[in-house]
N, C-alpha and C. Protein backbone atom coordinates (compact mmCIF):
# COMPACT_ATOMS: atom_id res chain seq x y z
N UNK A 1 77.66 95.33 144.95
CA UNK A 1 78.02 94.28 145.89
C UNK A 1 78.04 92.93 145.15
N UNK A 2 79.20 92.08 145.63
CA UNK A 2 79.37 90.91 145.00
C UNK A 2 78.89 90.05 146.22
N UNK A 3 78.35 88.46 145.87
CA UNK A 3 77.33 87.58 146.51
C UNK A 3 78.06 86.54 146.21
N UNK A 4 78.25 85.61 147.13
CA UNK A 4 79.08 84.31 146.89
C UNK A 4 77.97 83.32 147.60
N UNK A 5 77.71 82.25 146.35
CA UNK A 5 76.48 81.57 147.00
C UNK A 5 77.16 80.08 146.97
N UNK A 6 77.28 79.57 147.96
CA UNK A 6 77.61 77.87 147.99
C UNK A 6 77.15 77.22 148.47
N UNK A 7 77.56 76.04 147.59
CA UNK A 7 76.68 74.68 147.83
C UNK A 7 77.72 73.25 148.56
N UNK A 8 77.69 73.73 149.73
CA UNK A 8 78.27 72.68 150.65
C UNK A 8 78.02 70.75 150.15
N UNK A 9 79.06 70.55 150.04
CA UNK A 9 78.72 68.97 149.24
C UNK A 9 80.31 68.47 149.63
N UNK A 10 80.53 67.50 148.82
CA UNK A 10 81.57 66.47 148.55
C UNK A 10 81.34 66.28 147.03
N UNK A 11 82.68 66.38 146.73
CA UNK A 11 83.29 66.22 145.13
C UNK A 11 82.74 64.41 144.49
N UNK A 12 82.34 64.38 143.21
CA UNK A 12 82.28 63.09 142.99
C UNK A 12 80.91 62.38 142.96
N UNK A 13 81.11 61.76 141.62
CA UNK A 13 80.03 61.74 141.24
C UNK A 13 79.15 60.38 141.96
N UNK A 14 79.65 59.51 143.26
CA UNK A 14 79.41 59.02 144.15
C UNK A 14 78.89 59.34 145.17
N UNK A 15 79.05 60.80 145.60
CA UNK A 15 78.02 62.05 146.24
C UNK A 15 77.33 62.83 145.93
N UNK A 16 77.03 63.04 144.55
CA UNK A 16 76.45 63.89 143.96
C UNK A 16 75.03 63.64 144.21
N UNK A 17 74.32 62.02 144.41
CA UNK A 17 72.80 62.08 144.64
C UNK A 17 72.56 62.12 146.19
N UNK A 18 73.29 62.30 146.93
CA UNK A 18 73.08 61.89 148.70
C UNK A 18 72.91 63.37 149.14
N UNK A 19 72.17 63.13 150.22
CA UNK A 19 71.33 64.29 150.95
C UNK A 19 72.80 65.03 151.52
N UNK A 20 73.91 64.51 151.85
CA UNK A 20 74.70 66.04 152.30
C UNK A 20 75.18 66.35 150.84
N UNK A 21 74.80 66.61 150.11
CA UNK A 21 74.65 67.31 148.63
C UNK A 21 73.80 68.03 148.47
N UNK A 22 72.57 68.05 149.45
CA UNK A 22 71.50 69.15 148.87
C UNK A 22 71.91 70.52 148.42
N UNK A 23 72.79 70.96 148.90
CA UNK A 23 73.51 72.58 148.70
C UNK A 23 74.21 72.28 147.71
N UNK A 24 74.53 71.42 147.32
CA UNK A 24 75.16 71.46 145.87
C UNK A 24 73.89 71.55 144.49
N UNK A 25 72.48 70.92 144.71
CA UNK A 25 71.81 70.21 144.16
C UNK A 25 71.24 71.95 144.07
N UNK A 26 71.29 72.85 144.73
CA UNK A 26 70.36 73.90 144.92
C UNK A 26 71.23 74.71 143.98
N UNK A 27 72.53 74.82 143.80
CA UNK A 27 73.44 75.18 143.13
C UNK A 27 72.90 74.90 140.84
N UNK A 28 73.05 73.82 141.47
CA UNK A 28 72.79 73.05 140.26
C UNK A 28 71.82 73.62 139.25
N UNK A 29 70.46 73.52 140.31
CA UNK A 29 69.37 74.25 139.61
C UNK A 29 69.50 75.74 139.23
N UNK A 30 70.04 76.15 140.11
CA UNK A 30 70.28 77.79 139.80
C UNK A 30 71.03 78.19 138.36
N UNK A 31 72.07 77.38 137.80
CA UNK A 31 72.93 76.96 137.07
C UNK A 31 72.15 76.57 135.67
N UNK A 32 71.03 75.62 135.86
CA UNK A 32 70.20 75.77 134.84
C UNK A 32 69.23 76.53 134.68
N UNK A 33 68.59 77.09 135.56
CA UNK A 33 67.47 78.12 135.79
C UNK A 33 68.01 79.48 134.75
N UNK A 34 69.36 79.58 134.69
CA UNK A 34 70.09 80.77 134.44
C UNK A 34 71.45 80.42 132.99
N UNK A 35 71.17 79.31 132.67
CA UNK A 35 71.80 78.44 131.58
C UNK A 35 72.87 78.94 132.06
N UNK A 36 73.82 78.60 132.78
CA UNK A 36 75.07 78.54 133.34
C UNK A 36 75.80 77.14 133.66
N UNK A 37 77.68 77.58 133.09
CA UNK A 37 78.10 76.26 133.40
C UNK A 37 79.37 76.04 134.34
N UNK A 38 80.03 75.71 135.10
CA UNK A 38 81.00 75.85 136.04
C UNK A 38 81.96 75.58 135.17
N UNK A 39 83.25 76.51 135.92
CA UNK A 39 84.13 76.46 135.42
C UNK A 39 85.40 76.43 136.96
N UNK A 40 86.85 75.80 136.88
CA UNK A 40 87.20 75.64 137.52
C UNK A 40 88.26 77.08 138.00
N UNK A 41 88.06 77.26 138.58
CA UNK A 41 88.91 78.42 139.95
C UNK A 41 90.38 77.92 140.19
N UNK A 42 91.11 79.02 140.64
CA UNK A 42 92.44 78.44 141.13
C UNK A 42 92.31 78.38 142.68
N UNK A 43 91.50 78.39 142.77
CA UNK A 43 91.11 78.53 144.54
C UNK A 43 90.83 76.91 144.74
N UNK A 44 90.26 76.13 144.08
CA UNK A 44 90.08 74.95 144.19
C UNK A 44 88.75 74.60 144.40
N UNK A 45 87.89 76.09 143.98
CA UNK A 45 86.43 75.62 143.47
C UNK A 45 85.94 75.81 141.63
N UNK A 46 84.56 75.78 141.46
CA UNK A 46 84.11 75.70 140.63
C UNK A 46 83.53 76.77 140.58
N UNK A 47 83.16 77.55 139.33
CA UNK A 47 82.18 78.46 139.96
C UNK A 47 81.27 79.02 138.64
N UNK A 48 80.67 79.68 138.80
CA UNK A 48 79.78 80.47 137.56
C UNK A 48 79.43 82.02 137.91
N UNK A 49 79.42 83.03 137.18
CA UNK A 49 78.54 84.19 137.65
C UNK A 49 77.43 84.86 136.87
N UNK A 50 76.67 85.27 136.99
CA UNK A 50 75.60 86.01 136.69
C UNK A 50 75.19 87.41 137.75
N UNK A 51 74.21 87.72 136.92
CA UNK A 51 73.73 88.99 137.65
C UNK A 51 72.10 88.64 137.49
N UNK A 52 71.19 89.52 138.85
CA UNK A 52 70.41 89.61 138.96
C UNK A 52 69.66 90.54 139.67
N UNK A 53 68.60 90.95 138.79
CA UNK A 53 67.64 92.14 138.66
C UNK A 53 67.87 92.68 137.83
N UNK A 54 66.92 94.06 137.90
CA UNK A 54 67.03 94.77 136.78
C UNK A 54 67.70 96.14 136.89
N UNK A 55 68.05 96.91 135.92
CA UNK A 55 68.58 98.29 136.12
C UNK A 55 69.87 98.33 137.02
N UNK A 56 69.36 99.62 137.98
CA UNK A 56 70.46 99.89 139.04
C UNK A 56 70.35 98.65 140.00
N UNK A 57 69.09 98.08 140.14
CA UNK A 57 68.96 97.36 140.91
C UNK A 57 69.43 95.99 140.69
N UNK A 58 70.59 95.87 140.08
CA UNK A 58 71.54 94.48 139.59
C UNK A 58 72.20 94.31 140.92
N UNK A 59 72.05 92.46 141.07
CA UNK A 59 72.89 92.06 141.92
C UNK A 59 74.39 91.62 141.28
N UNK A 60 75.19 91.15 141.18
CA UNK A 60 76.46 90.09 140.98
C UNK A 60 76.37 89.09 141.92
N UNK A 61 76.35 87.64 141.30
CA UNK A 61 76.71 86.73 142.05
C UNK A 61 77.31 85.61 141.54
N UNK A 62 77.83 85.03 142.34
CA UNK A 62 78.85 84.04 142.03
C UNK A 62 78.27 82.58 142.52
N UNK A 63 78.11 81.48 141.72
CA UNK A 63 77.81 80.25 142.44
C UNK A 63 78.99 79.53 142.51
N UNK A 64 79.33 78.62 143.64
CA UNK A 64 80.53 78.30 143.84
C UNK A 64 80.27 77.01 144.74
N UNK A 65 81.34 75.63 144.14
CA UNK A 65 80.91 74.29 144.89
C UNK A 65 82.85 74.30 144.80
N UNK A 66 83.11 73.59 146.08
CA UNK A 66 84.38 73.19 146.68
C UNK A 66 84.56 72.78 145.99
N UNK A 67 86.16 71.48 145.37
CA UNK A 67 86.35 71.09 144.82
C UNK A 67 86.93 69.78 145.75
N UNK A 68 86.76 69.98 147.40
CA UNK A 68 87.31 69.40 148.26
C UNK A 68 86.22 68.73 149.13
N UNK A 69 86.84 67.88 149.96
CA UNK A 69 85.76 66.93 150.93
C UNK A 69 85.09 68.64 151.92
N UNK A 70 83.77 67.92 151.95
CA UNK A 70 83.09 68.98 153.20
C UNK A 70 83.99 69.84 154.14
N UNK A 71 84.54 68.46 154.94
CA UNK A 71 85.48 69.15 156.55
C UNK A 71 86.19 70.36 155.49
N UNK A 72 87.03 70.20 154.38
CA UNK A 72 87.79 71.26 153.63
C UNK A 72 87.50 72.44 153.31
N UNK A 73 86.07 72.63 153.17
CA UNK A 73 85.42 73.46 152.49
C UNK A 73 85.94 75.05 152.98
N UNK A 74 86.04 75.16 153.59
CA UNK A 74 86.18 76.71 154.09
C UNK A 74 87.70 77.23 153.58
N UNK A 75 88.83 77.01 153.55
CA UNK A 75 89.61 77.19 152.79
C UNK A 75 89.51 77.83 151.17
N UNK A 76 89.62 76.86 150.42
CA UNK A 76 88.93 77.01 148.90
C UNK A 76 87.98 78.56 149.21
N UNK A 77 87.15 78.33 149.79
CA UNK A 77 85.85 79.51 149.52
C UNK A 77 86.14 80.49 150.11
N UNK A 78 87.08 80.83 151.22
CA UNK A 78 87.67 81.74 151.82
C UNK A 78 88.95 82.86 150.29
N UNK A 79 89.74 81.72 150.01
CA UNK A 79 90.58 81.85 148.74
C UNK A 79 89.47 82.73 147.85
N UNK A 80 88.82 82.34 147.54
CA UNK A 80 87.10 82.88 146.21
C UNK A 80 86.79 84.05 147.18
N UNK A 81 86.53 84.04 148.04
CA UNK A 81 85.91 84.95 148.42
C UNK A 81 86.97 86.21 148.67
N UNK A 82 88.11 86.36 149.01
CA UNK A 82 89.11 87.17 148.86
C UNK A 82 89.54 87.61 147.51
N UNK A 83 89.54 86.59 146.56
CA UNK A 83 89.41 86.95 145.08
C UNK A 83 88.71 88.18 144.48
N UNK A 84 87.06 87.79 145.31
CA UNK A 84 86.22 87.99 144.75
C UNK A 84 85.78 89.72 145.34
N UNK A 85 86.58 90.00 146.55
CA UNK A 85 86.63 91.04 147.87
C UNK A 85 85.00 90.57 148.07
N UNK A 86 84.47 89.48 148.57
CA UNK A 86 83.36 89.38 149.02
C UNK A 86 83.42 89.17 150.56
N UNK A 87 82.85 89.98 151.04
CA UNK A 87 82.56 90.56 152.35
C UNK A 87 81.42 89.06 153.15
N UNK A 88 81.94 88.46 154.30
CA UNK A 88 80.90 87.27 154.73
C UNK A 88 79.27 88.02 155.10
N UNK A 89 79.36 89.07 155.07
CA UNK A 89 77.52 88.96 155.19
C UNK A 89 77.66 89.53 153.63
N UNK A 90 77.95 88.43 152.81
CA UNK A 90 77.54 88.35 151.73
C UNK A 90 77.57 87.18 151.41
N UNK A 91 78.07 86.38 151.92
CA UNK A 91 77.92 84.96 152.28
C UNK A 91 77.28 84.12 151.97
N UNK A 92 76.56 83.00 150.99
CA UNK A 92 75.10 82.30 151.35
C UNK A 92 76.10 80.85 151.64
N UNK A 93 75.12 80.11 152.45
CA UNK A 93 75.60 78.76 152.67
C UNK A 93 74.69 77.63 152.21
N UNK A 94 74.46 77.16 151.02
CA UNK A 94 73.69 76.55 151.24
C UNK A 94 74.17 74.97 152.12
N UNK A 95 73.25 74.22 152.82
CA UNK A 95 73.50 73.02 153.31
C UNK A 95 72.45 72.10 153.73
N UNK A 96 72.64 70.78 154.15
CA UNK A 96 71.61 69.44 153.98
C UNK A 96 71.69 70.18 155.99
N UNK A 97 70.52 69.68 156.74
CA UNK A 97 70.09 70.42 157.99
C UNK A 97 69.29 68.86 158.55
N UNK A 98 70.09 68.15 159.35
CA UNK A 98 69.52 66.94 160.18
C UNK A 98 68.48 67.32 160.83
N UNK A 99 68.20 68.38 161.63
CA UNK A 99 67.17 68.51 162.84
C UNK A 99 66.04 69.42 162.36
N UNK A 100 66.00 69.51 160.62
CA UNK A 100 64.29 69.88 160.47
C UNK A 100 63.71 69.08 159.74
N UNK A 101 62.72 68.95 159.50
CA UNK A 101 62.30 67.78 158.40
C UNK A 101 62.49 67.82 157.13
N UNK A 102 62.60 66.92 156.19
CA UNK A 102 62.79 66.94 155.22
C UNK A 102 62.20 67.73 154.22
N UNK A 103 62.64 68.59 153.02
CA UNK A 103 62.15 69.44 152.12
C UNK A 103 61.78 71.02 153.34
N UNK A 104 61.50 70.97 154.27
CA UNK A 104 61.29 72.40 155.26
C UNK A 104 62.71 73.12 154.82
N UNK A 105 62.95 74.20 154.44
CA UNK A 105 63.76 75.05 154.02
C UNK A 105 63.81 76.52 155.39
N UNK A 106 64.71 77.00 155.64
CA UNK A 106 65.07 78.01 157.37
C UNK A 106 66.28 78.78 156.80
N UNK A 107 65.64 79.81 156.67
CA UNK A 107 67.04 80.68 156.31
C UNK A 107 67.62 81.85 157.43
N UNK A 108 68.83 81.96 157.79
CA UNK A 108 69.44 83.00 158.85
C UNK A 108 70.13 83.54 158.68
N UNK A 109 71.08 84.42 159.66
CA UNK A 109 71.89 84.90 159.41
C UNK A 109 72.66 84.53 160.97
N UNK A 110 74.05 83.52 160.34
CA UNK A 110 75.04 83.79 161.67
C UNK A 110 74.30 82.51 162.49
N UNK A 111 75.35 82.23 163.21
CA UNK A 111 74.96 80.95 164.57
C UNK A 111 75.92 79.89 164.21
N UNK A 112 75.43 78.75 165.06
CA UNK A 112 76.56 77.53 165.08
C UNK A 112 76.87 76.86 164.20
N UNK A 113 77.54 75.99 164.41
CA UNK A 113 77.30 75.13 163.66
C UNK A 113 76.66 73.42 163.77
N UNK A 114 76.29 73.30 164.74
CA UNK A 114 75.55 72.16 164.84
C UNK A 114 76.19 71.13 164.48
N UNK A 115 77.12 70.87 164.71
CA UNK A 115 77.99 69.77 164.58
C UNK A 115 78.17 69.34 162.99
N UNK A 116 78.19 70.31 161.96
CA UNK A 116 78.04 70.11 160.09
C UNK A 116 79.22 70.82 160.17
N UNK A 117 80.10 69.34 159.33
CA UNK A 117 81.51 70.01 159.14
C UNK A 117 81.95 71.00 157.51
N UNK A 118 80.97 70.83 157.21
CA UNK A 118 80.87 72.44 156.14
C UNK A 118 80.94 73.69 156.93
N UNK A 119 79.90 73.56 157.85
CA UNK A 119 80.06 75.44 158.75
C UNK A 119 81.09 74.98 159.55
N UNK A 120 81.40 73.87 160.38
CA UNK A 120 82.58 74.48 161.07
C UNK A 120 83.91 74.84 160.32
N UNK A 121 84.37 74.31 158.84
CA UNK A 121 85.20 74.55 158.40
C UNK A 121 85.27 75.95 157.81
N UNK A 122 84.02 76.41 157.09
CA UNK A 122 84.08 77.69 156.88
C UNK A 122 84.39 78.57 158.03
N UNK A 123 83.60 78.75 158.74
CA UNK A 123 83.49 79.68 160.40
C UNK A 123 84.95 79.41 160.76
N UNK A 124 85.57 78.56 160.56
CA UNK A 124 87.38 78.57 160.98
C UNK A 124 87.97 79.36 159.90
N UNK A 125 87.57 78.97 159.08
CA UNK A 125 88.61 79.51 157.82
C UNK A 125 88.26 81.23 157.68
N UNK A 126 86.84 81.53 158.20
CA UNK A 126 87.19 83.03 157.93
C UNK A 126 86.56 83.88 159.45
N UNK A 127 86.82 82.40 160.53
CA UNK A 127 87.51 83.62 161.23
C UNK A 127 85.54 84.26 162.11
N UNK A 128 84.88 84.05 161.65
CA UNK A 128 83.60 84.36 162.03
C UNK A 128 82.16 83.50 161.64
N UNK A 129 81.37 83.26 162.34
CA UNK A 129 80.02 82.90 162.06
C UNK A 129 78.86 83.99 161.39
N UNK A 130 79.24 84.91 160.88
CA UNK A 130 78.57 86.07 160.30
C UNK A 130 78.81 85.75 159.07
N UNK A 131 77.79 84.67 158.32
CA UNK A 131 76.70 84.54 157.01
C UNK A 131 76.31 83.78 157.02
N UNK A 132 75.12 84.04 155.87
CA UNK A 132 73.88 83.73 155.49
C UNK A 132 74.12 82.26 155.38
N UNK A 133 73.23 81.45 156.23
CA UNK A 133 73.16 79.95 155.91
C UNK A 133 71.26 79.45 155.13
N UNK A 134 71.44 79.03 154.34
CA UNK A 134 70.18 78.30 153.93
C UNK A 134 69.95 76.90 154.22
N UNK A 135 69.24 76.89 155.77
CA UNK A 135 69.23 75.05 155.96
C UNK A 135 67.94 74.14 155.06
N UNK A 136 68.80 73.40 154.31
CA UNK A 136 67.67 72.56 153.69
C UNK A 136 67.92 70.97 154.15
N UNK A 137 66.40 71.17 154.99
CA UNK A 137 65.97 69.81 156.07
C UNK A 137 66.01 68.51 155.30
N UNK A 138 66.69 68.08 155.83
CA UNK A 138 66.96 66.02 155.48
C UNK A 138 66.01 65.35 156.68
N UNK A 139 66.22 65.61 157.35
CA UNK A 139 65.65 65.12 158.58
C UNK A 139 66.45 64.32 159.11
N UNK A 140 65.57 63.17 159.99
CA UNK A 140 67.10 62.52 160.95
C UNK A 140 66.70 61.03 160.30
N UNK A 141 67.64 59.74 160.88
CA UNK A 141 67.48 58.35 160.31
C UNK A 141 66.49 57.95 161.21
N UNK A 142 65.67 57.17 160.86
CA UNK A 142 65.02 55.69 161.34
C UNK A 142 65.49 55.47 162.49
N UNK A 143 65.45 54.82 163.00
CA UNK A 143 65.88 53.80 163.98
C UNK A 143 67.40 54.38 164.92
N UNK A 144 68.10 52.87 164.66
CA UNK A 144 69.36 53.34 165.21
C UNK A 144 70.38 54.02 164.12
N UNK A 145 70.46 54.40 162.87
CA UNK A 145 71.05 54.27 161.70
C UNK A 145 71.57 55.52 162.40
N UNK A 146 73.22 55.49 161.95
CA UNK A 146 73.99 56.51 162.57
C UNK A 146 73.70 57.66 161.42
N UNK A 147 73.91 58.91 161.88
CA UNK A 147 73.45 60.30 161.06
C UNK A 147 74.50 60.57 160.35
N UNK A 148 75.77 60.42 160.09
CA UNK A 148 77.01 60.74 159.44
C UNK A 148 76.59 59.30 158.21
N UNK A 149 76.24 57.62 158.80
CA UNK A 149 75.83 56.98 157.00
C UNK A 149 74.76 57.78 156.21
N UNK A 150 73.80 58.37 157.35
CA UNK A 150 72.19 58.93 156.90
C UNK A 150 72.47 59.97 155.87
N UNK A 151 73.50 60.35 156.10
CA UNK A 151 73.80 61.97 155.03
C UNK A 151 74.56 61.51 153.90
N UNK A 152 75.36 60.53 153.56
CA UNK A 152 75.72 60.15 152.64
C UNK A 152 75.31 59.03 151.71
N UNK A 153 73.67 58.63 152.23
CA UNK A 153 72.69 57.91 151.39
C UNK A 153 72.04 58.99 150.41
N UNK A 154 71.85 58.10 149.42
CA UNK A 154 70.85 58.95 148.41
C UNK A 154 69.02 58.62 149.25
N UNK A 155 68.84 59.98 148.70
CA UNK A 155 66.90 60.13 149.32
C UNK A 155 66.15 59.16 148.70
N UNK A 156 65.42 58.87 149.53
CA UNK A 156 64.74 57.67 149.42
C UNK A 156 63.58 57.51 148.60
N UNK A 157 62.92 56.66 147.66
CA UNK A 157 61.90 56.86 146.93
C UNK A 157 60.58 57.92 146.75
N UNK A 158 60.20 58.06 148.69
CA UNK A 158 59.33 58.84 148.93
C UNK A 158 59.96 59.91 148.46
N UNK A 159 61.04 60.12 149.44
CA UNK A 159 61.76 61.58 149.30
C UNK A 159 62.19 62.23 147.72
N UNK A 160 62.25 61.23 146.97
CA UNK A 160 62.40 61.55 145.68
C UNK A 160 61.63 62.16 144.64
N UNK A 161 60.32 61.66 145.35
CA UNK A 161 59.15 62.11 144.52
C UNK A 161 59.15 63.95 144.69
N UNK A 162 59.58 64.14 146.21
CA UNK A 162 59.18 65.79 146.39
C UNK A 162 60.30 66.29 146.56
N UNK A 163 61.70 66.06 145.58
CA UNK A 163 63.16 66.21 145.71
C UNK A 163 62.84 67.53 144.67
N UNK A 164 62.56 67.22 143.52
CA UNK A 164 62.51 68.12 142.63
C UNK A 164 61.92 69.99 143.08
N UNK A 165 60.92 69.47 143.78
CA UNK A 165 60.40 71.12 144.23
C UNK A 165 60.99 71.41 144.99
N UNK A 166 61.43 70.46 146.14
CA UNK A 166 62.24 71.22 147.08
C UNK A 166 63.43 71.28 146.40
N UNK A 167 64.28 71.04 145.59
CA UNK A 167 65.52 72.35 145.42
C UNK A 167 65.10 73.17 144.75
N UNK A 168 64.24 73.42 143.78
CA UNK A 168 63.39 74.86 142.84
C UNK A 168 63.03 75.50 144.17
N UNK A 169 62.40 75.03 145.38
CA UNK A 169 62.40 76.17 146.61
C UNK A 169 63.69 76.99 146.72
N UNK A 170 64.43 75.79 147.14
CA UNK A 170 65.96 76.33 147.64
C UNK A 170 66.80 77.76 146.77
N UNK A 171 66.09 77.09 145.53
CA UNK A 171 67.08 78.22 144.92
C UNK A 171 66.24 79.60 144.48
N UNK A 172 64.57 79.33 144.81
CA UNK A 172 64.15 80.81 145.46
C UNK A 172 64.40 81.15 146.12
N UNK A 173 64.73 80.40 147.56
CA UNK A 173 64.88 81.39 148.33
C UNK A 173 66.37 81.88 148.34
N UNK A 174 67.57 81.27 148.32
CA UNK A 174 68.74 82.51 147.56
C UNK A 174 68.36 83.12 146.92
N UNK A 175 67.57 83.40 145.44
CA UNK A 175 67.50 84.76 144.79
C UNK A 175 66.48 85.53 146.11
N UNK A 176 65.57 85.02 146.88
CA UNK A 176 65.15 86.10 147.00
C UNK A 176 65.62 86.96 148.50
N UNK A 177 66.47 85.66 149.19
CA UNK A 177 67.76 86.36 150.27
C UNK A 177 68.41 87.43 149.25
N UNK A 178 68.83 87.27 148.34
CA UNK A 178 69.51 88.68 147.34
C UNK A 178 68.35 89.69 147.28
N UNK A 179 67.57 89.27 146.56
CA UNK A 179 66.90 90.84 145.63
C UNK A 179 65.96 91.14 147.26
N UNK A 180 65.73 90.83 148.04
CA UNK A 180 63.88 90.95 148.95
C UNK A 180 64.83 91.23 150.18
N UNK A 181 66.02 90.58 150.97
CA UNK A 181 66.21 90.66 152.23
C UNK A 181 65.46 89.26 153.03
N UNK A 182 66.80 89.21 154.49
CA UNK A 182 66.29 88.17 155.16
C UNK A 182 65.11 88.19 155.60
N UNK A 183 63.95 88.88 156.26
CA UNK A 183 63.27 89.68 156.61
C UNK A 183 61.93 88.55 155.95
N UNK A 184 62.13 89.54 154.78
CA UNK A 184 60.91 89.11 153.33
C UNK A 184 61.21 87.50 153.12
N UNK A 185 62.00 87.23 153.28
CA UNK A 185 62.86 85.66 152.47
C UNK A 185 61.99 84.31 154.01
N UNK A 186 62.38 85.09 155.05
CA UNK A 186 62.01 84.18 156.01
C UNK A 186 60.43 84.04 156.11
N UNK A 187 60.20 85.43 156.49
CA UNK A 187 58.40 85.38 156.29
C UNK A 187 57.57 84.71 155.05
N UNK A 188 58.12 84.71 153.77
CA UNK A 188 58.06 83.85 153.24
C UNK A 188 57.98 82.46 152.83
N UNK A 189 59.45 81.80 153.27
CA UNK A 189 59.98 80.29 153.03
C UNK A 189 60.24 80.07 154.16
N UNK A 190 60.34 80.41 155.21
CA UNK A 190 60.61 79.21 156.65
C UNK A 190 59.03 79.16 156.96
N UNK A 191 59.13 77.56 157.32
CA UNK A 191 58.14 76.49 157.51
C UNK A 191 58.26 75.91 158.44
């Protein structure tokens, strides 16, 4: 079985430090965790592959970041994922998650989209809400600060200090949504 793991973001190195990047940022680490380097797709993403485990028990997976604004995203990865004959409950999503707190990591399978125009574009583009999403919590703004500027600020000093572990979480818990199951992965890392 082939595994298509993405990191919901915006292209550019002007988004690259802001919290609706965390799914890219979880990407990232995985990428060095595994000395891997992206390379560009005709689909209009980026991508890398590796395998993981051992023996028979090898996964294949693919890391893969759009090459397009968020709302776009599902297109491109739909394209990869037909490439790739990857089946959506093979799916991972990673993404930045307004309504848990910050660094809290919730992994599922299937549901809405909560108004994040990464899942609604995917969930259009293929047609179903059946895969794996990994929500990694931003939390919500201050005050009155609207939530669409809140996601395209970079994390804030505090938040910076405990930025680093929380994506080394993130990208345990994709390997261990692969090798362990949702099951093991949740009882585990949801907080």
């Amino acid at each position: 079985m082939v595994w298509l793991v993405v990191g919901l973001g915006n292209p550019g190195d002007q988004y690259s430090a802001t919290r609706h990047n965390v799914g890219q940022m979880v990407i990232d680490e995985l990428l060095h965790r595994h000395k891997l380097k992206l390379s560009s797709h005709k689909s209009r993403t980026e991508i890398a592959a590796y395998k993981l485990g051992i023996g028979d028990d090898t996964e294949s997976i693919i890391l893969a970041k759009s090459k397009g604004y968020m709302n776009e995203t599902g297109g491109p990865l739909k394209a990869l994922a037909n490439f790739y004959s990857v089946q959506t409950d093979a799916i991972i999503a990673l993404h930045d998650e307004l309504d848990i707190g910050f660094s809290t990591i919730r992994c599922k399978f299937s549901g809405g989209d909560n108004g994040h125009n990464g899942l609604k574009s995917m969930t259009s583009a293929f047609a179903t809400p059946e895969y794996f999403r990994v929500r990694l919590g931003i939390g919500r703004p201050m005050g009155q600060q609207d939530p669409a500027d809140f996601v395209l600020k970079a994390f804030s000093k505090v938040e910076q200090a405990d930025l680093g572990e929380f994506i080394v979480r993130g990208a345990d818990v994709v390997e261990s949504l692969i090798t362990r199951g949702l099951e093991h992965t949740q009882s585990t890392f949801n907080s």
